[in-house]
C-alpha atoms as a PDB file:
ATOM      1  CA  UNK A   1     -52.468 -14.851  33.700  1.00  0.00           C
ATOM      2  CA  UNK A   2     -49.666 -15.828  31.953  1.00  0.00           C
ATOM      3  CA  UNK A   3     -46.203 -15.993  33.505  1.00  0.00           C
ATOM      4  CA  UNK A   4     -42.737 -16.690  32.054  1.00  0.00           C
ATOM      5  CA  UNK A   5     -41.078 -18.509  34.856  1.00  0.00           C
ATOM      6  CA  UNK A   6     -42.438 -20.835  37.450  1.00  0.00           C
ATOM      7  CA  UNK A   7     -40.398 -22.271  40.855  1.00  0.00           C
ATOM      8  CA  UNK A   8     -42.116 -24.459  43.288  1.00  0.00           C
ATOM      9  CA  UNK A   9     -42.056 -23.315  46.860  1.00  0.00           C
ATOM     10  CA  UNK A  10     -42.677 -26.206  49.682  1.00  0.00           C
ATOM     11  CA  UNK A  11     -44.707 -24.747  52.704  1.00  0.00           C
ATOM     12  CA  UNK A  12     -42.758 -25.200  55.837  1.00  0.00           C
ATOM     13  CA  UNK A  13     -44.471 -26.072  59.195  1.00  0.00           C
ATOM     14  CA  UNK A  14     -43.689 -22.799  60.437  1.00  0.00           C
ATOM     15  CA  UNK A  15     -45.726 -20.932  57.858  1.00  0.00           C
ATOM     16  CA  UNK A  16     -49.133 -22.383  59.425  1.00  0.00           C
ATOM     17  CA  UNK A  17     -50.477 -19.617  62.270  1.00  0.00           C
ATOM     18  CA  UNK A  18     -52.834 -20.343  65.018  1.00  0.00           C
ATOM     19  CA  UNK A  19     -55.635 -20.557  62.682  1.00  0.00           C
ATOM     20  CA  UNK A  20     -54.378 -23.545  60.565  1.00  0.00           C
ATOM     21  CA  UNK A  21     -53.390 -21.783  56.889  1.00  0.00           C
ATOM     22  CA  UNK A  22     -50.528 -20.209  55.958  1.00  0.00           C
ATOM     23  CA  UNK A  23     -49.916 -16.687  57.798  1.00  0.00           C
ATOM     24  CA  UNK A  24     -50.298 -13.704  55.351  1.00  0.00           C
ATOM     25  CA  UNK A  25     -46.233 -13.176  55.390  1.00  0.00           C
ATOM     26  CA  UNK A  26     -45.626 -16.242  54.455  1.00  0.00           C
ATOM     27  CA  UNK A  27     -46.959 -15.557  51.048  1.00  0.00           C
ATOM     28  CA  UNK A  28     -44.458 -12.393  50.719  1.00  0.00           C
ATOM     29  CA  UNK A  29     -41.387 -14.896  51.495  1.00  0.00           C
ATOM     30  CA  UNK A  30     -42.274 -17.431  48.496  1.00  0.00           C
ATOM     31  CA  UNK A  31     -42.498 -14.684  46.388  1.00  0.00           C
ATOM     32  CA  UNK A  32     -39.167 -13.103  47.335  1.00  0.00           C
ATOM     33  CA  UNK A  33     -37.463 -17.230  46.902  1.00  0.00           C
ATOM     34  CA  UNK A  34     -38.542 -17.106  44.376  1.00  0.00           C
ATOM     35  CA  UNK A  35     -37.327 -13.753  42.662  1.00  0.00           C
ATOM     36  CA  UNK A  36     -34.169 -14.251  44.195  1.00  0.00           C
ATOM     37  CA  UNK A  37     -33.349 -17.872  43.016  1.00  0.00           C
ATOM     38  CA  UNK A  38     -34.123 -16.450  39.734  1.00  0.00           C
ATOM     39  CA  UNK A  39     -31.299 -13.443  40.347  1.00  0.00           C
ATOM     40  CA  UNK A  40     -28.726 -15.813  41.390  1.00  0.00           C
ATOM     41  CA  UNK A  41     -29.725 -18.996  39.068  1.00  0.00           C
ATOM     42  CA  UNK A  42     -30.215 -16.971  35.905  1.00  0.00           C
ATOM     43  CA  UNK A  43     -29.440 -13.104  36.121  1.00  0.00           C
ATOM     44  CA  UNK A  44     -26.145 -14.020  37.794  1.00  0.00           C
ATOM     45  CA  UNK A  45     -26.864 -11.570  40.790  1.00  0.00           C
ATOM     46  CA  UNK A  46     -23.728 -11.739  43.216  1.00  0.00           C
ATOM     47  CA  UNK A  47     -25.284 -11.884  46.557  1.00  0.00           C
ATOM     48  CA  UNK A  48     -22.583 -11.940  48.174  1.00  0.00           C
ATOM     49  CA  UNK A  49     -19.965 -10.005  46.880  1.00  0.00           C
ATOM     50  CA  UNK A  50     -21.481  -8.470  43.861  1.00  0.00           C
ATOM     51  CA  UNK A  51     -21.209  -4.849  43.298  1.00  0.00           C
ATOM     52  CA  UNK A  52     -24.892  -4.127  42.684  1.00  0.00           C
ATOM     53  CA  UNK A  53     -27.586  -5.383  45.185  1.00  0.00           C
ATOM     54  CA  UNK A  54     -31.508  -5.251  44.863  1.00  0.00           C
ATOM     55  CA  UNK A  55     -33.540  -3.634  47.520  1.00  0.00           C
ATOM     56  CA  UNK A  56     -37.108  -4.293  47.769  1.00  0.00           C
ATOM     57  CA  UNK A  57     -38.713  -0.356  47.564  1.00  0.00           C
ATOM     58  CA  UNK A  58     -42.398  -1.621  47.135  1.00  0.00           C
ATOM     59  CA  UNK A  59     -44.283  -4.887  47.474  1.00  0.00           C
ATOM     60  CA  UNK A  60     -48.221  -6.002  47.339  1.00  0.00           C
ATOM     61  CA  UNK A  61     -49.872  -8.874  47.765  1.00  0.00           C
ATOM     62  CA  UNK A  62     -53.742 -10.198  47.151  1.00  0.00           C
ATOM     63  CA  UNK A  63     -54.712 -13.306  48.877  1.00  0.00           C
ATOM     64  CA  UNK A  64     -57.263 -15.344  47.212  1.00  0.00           C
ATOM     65  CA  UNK A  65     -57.381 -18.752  48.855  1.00  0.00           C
ATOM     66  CA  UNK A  66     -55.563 -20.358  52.169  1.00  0.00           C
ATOM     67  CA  UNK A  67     -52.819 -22.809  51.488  1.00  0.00           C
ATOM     68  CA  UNK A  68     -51.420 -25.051  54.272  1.00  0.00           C
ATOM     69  CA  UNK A  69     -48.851 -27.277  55.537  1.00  0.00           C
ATOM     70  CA  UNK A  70     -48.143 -29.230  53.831  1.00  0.00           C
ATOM     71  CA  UNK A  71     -48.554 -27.986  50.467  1.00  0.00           C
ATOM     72  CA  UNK A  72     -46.321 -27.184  47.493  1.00  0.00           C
ATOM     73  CA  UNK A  73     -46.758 -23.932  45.641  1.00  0.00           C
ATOM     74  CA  UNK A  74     -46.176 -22.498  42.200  1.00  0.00           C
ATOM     75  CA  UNK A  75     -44.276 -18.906  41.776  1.00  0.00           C
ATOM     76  CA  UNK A  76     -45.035 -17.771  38.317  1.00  0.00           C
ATOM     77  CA  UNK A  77     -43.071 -14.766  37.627  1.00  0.00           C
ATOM     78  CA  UNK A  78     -42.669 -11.963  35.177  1.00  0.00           C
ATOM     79  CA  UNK A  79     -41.594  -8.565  34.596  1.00  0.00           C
ATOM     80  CA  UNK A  80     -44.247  -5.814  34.029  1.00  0.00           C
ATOM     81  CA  UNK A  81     -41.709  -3.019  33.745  1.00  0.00           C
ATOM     82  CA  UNK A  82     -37.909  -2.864  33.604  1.00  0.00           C
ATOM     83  CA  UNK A  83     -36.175   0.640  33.863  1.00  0.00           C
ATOM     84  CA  UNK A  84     -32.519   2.005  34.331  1.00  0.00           C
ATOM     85  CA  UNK A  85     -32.201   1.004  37.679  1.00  0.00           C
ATOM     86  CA  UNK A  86     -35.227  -0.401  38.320  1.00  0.00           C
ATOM     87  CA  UNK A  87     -37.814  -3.877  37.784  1.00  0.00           C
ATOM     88  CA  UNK A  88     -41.412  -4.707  39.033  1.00  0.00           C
ATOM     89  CA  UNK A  89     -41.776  -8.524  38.852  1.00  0.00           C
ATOM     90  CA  UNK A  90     -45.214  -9.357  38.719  1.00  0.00           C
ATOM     91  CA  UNK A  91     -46.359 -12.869  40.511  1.00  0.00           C
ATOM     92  CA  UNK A  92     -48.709 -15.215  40.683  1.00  0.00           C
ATOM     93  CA  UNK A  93     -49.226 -18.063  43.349  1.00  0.00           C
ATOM     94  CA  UNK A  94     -50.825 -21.394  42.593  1.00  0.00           C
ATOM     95  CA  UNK A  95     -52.306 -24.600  43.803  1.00  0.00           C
ATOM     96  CA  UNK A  96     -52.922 -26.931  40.643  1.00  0.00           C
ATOM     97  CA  UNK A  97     -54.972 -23.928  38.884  1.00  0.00           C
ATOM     98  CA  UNK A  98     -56.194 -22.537  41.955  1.00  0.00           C
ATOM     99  CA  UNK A  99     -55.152 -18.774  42.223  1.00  0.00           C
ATOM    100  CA  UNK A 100     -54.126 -18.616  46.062  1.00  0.00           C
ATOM    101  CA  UNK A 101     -52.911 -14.888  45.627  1.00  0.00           C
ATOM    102  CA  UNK A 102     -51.125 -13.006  43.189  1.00  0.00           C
ATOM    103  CA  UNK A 103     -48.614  -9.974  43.621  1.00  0.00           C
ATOM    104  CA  UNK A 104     -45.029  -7.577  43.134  1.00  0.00           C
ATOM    105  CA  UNK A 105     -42.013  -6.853  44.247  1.00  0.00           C
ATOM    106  CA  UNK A 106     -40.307  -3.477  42.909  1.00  0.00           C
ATOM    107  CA  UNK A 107     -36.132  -3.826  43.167  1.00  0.00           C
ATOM    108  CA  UNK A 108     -33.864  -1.002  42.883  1.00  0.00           C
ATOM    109  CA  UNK A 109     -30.655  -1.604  42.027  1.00  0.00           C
ATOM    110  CA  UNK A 110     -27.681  -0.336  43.912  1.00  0.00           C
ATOM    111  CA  UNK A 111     -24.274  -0.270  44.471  1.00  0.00           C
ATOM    112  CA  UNK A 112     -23.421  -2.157  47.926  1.00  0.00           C
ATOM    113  CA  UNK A 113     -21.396   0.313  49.147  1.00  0.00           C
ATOM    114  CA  UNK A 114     -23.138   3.720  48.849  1.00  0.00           C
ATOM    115  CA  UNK A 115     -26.612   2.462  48.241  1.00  0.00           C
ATOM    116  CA  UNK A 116     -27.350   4.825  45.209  1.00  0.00           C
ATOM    117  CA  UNK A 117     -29.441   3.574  42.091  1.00  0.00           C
ATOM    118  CA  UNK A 118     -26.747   1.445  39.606  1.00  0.00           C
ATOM    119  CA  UNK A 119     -28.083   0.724  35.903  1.00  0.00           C
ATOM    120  CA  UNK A 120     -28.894  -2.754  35.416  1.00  0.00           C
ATOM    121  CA  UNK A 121     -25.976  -4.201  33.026  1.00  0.00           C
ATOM    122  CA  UNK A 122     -25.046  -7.354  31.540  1.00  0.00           C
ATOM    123  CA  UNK A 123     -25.604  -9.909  32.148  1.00  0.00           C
ATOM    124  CA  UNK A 124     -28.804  -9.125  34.194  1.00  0.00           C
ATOM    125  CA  UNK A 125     -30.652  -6.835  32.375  1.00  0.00           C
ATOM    126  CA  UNK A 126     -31.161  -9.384  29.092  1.00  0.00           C
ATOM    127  CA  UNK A 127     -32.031 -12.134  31.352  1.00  0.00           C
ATOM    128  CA  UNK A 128     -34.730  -9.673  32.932  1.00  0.00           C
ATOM    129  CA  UNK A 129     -35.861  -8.799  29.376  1.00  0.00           C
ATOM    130  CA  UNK A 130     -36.519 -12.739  29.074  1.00  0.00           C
ATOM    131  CA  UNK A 131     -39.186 -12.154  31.579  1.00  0.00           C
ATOM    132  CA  UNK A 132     -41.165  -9.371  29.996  1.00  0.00           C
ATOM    133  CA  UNK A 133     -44.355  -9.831  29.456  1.00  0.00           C
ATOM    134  CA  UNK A 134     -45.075  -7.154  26.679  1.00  0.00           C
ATOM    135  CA  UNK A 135     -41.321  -6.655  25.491  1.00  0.00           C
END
């Protein structure tokens, strides 16, 4: 698969459970690090005191291989589908070329304050189109 962006995620000590690989969560966590350094590096998402948020409505993830501490792993993200208010980021997790699992996130984006859908403006939505995969 091919992906637009990639971010390296370091393992952290804390992600190995009791059976010595990296705990199924875990996986869900690099994947949101790394959507949301993308937001705030590149789509200019306010975090903090931005008018328009992104909640997570729907996520999934497949788990081919373990990964443990300590190991670095490769995000690749995309967008599959960007609507008014709305983006599914598609993801991909790797070790060298090992597929260790692959994934989405679906955001919604909403206004901090009364939590209703917001359309995605400047100077997000063209930095999301960047990530489409079939544009």
């Amino acid at each position: 698969m091919s992906y637009v962006h990639w971010q390296d995620v370091p393992t952290r000590w804390k992600d190995n459970d009791i059976y010595g690989h990296v705990n199924n969560a875990a996986y869900y966590s690099f994947m949101d690090t790394a959507i949301n350094t993308w937001l705030i590096e590149t789509g200019g998402l306010d975090i903090h005191n931005g008018k328009t948020i992104g909640l997570c409505v729907e996520s999934h993830c497949s788990y081919k291989a373990p990964a443990a501490f300590p190991e670095t792993i490769a995000v690749g993200l995309r967008v599959g589908h960007l609507g008014r208010s709305s983006v599914r980021y598609e993801l991909g997790l790797y070790r060298d070329d090992d597929l260790l699992a692959e994934g989405h996130f679906v955001h919604v984006f909403v206004d901090r304050e009364t939590r209703r859908p917001q359309e995605i403006t400047a100077p997000l939505r063209p930095a999301l189109e960047s990530l489409l995969i079939n544009p």
